[in-house]
Protein backbone atom coordinates (compact mmCIF):
# COMPACT_ATOMS: atom_id res chain seq x y z
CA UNK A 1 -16.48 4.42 -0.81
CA UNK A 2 -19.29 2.96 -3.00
CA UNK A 3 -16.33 2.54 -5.87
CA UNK A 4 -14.46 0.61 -3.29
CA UNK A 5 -17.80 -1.85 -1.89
CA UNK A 6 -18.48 -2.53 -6.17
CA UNK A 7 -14.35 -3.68 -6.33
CA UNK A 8 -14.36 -5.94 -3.38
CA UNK A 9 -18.06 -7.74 -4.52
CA UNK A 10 -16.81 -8.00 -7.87
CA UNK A 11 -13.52 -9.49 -6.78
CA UNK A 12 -15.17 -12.10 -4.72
CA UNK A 13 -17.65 -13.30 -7.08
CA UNK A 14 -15.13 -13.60 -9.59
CA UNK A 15 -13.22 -15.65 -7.46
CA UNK A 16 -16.30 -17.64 -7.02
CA UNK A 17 -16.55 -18.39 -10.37
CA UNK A 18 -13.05 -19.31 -11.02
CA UNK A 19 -12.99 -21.88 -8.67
CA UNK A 20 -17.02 -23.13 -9.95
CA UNK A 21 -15.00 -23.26 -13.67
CA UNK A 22 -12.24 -25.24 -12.29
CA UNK A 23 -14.72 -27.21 -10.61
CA UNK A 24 -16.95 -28.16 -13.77
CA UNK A 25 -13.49 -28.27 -15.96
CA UNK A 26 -12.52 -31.41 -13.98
CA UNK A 27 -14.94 -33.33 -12.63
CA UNK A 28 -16.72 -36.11 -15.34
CA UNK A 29 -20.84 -34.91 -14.10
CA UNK A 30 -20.99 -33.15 -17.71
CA UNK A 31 -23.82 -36.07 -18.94
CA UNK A 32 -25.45 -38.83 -16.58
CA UNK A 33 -26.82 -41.50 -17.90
CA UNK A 34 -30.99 -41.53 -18.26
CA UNK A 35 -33.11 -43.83 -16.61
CA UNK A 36 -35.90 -44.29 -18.86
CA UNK A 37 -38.08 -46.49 -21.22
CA UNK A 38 -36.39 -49.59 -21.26
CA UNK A 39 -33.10 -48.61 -19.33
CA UNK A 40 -34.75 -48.72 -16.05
CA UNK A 41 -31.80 -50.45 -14.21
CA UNK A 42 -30.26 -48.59 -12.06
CA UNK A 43 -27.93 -50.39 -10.52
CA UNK A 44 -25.20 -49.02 -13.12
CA UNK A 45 -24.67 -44.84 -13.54
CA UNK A 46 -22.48 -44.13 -16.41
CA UNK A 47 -21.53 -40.25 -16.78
CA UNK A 48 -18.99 -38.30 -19.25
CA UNK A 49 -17.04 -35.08 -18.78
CA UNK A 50 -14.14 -33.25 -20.98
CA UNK A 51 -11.31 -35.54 -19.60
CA UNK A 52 -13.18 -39.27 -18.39
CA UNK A 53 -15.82 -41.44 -18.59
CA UNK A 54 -16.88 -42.74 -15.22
CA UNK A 55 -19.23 -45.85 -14.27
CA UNK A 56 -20.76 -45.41 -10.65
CA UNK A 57 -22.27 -49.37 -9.60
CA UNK A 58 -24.51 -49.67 -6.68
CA UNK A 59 -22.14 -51.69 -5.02
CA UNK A 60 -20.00 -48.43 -4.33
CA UNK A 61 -17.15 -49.03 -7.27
CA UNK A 62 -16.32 -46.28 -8.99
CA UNK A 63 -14.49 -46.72 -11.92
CA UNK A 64 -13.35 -44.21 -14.76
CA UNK A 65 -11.34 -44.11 -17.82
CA UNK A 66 -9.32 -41.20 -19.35
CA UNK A 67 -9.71 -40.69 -23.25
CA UNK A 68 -6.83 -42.16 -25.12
CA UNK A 69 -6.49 -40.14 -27.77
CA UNK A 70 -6.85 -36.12 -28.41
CA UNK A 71 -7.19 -35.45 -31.61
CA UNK A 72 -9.76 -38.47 -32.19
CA UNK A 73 -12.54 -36.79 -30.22
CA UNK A 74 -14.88 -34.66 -31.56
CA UNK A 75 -14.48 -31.16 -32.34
CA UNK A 76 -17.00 -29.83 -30.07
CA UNK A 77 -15.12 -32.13 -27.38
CA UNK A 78 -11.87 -30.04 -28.30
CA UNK A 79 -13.31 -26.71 -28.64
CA UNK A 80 -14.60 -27.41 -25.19
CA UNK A 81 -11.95 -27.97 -23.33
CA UNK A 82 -9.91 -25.31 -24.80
CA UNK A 83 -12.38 -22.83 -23.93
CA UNK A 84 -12.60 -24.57 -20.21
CA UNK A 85 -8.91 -24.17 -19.68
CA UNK A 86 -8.13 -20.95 -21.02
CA UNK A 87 -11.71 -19.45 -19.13
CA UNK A 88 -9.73 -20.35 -16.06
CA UNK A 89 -6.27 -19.14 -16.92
CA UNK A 90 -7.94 -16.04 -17.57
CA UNK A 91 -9.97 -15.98 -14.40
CA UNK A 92 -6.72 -16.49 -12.35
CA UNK A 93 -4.84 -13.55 -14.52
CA UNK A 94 -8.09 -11.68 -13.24
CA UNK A 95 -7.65 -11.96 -9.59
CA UNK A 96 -3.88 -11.20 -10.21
CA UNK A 97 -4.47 -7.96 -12.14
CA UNK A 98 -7.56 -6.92 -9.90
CA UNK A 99 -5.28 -7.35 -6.38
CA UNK A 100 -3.30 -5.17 -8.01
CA UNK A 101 -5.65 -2.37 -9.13
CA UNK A 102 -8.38 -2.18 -6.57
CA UNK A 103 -8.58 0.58 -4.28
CA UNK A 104 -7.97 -1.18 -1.45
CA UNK A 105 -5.12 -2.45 -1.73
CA UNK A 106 -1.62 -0.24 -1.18
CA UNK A 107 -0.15 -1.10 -4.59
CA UNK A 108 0.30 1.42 -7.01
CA UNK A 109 -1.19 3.93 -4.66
CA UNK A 110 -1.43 7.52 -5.86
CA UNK A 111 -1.41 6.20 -9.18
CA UNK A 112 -3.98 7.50 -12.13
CA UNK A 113 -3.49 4.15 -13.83
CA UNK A 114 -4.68 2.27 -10.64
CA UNK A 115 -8.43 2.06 -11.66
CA UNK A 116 -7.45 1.22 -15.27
CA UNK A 117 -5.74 -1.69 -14.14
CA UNK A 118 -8.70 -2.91 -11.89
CA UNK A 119 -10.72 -2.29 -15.35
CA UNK A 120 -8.21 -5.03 -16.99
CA UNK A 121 -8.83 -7.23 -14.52
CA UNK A 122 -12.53 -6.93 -14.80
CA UNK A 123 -12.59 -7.31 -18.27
CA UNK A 124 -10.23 -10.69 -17.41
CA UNK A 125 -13.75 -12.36 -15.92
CA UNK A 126 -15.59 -10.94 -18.41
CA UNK A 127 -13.50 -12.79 -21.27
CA UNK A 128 -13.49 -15.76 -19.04
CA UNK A 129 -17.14 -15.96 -18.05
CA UNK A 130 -17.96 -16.03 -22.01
CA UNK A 131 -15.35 -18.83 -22.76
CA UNK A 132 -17.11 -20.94 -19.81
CA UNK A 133 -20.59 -20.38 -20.75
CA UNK A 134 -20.44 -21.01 -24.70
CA UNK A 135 -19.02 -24.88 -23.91
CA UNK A 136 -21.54 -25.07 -21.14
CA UNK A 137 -24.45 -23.81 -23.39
CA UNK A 138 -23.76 -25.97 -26.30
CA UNK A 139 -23.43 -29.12 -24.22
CA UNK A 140 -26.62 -28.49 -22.56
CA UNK A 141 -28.64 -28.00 -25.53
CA UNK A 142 -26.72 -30.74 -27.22
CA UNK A 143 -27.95 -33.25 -24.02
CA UNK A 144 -31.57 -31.95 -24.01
CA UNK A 145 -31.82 -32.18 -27.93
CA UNK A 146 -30.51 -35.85 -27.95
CA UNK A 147 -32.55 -36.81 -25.33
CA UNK A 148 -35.53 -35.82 -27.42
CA UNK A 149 -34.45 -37.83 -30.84
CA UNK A 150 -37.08 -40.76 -31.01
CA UNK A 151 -34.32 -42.41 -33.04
CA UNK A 152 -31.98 -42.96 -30.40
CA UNK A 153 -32.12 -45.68 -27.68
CA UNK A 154 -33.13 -45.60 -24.55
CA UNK A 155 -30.03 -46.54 -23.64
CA UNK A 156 -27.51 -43.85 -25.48
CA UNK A 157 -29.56 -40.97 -23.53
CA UNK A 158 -28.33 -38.97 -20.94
CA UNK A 159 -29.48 -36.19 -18.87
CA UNK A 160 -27.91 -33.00 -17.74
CA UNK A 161 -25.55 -33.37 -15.43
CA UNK A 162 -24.53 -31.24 -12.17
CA UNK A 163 -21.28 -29.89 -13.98
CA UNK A 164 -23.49 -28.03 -16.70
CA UNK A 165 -25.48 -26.08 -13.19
CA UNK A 166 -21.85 -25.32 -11.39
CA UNK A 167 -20.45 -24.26 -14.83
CA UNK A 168 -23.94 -22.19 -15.94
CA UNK A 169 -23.24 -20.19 -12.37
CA UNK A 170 -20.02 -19.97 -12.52
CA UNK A 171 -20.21 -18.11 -15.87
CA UNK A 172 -23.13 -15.57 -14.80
CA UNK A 173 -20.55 -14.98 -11.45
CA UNK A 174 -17.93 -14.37 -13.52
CA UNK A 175 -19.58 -12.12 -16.08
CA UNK A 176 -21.43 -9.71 -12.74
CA UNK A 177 -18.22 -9.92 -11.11
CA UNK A 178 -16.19 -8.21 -14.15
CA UNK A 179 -18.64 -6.19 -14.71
CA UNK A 180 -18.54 -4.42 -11.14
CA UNK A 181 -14.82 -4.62 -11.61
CA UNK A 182 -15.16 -2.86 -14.87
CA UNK A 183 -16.89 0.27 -13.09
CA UNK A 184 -13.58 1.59 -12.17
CA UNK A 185 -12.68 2.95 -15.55
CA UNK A 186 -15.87 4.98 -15.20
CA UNK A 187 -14.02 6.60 -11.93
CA UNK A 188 -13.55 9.97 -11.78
CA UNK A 189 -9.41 10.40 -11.58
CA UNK A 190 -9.49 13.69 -9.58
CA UNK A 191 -12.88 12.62 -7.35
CA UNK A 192 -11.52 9.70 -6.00
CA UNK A 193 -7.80 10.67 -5.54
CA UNK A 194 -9.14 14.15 -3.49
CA UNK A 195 -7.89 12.55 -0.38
CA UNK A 196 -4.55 11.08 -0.27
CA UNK A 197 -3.99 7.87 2.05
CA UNK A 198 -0.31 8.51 4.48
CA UNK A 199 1.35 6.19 6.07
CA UNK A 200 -1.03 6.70 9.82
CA UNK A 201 -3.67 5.61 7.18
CA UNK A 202 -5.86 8.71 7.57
CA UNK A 203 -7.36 10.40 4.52
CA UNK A 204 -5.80 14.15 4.20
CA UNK A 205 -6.85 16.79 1.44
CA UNK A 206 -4.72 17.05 -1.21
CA UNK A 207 -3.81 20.27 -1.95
CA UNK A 208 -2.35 19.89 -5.10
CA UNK A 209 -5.10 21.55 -7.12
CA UNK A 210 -4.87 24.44 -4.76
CA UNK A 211 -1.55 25.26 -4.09
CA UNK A 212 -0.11 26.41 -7.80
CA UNK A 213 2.33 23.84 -8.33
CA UNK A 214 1.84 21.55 -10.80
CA UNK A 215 0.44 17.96 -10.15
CA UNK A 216 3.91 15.82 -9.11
CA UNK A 217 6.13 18.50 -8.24
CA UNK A 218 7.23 19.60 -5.18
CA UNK A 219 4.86 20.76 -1.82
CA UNK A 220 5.80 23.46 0.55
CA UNK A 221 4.57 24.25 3.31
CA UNK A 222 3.79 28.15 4.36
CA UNK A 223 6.46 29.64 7.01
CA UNK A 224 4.85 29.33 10.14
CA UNK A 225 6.19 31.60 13.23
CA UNK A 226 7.80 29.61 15.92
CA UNK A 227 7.01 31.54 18.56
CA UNK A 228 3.36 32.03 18.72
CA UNK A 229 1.20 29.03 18.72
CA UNK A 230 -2.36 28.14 17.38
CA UNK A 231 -4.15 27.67 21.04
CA UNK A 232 -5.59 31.39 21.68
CA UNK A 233 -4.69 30.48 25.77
CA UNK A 234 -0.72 29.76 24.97
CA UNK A 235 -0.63 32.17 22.55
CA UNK A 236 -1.97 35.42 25.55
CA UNK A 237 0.76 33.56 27.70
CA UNK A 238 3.53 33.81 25.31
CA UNK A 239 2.76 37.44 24.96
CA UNK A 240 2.56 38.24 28.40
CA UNK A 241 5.74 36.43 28.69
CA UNK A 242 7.50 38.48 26.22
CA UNK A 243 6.10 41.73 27.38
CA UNK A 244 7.44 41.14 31.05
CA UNK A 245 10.78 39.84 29.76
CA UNK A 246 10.82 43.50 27.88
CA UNK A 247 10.14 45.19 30.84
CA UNK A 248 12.63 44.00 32.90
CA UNK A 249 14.94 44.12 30.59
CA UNK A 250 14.02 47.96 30.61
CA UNK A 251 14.31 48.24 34.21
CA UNK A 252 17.81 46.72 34.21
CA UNK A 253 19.02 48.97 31.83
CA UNK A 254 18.12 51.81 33.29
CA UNK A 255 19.46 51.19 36.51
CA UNK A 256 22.75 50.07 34.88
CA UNK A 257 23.08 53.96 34.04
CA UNK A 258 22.93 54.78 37.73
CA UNK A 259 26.03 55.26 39.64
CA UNK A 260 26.65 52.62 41.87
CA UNK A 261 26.35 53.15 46.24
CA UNK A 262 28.38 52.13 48.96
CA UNK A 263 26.72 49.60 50.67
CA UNK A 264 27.91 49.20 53.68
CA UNK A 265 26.82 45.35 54.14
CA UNK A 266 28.95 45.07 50.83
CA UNK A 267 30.65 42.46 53.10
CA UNK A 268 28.03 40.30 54.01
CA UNK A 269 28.03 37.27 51.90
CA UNK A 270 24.00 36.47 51.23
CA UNK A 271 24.22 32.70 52.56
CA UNK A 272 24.69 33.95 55.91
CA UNK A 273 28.59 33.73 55.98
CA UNK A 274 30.72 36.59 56.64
């Protein structure tokens, strides 16, 4: 049961930090533009993601600009959003794999490969929560360390933006969320499969261990007498039954060896009708 609570929390906080990665992989709130020193105007917000650059004006228009070219940016730029995309490619192969492997869920039921499988999918988030959080970790120290060069402007600085936060806690999701995932593999096979789940959805024992037959084959069940029941009550009344069935049985033999009498009412019909 505890095996079961880990799955489900992990699941859901990996989910979590899928959709924060998807989240910080699209939206432009990667850098924001610093207010300081002499750039105290504020009536203009630039800000720069993976994909856009974006200028916010405080008369409400919003206006942003896709990079033109791919292989002109900067490596770190690349590296960056590679890592982005395929951290959530791998988180959605994650929830895929993990439906598929958790406990409670019906597929592959019975199966000694089902908590391997909800391993993979753990170890899915795991990959993807370190491909999210090395971009996000190098663009954060790469902000805070520019902002701290007295050799560039005012002007060129920018701050760390809300993408950087969403994408830092999407990671850390994504990494505790595999990780409870992972716990599976550490699953006993043969504690957790003792009871078997049937189709009224009720746990029975398996006796499988018990019975001599190996694991797979075949199950039968021991002859059980038709006749006699398990209540103790129907089981005195079957008796009885039988016993007095015996008896009469007894009775009407023995008076079949009798020679038969005349009677004289041999006549009389018993409905009343001669």
């Amino acid at each position: 049961m505890a095996t079961i609570a880990l799955e489900i929390m992990g699941f859901f906080l990996g989910i979590l930090g899928m959709i924060g990665n998807l989240v910080a992989t699209l939206l432009p709130y990667w850098e924001i533009s610093a207010h300081i020193g002499s750039n105290i105007v504020t009536a203009v917000d630039s800000m720069k993601g993976l994909w856009m650059e974006c200028v916010h004006q405080s008369t409400g228009a919003f206006q942003c600009e896709t990079y033109n070219t791919i292989l002109g940016l900067r490596a770190d730029m690349q590296a960056a959003r590679a890592m982005m995309v395929i951290s959530v490619i791998f988180s959605i192969m994650a929830c895929l794999v993990s439906s598929v492997g958790m406990q409670c869920t019906v597929c592959m039921d019975g199966s000694a490969a089902k908590t391997k499988v909800a391993g993979v999918g753990g170890g899915f988030f795991l990959a993807a929560g370190l491909l999210s959080l090395i971009p996000v970790s190098w663009k954060t120290h790469e902000v805070v360390q520019n902002f701290y060069y007295f050799n560039v402007p005012d002007s060129l600085k920018f701050e760390i933006g809300s993408c950087l936060y969403v994408g830092l806690a999407s990671s850390i999701l994504s990494l505790i969320g595999g990780g409870l995932l992972s716990t599976s593999c550490c699953d006993d096979p043969d504690g957790s499969r003792r009871f078997r789940r049937h189709a009224g959805g009720y746990p029975y024992p398996d006796r499988t261990g018990t019975s001599g037959v190996a694991r797979g084959g075949s199950h039968s069940m021991p002859h059980r007498p038709t006749g006699i029941t398990l209540n103790p009550t129907n089981k005195n009344q079957t008796l009885a039954s039988q016993i007095s069935t015996s008896s009469h049985s007894t009775t009407a033999a023995q008076g079949s060896r009798k020679p038969a009498r005349q009677n004289p009412t041999a006549s009389y019909d018993v409905t009343g009708y001669v």
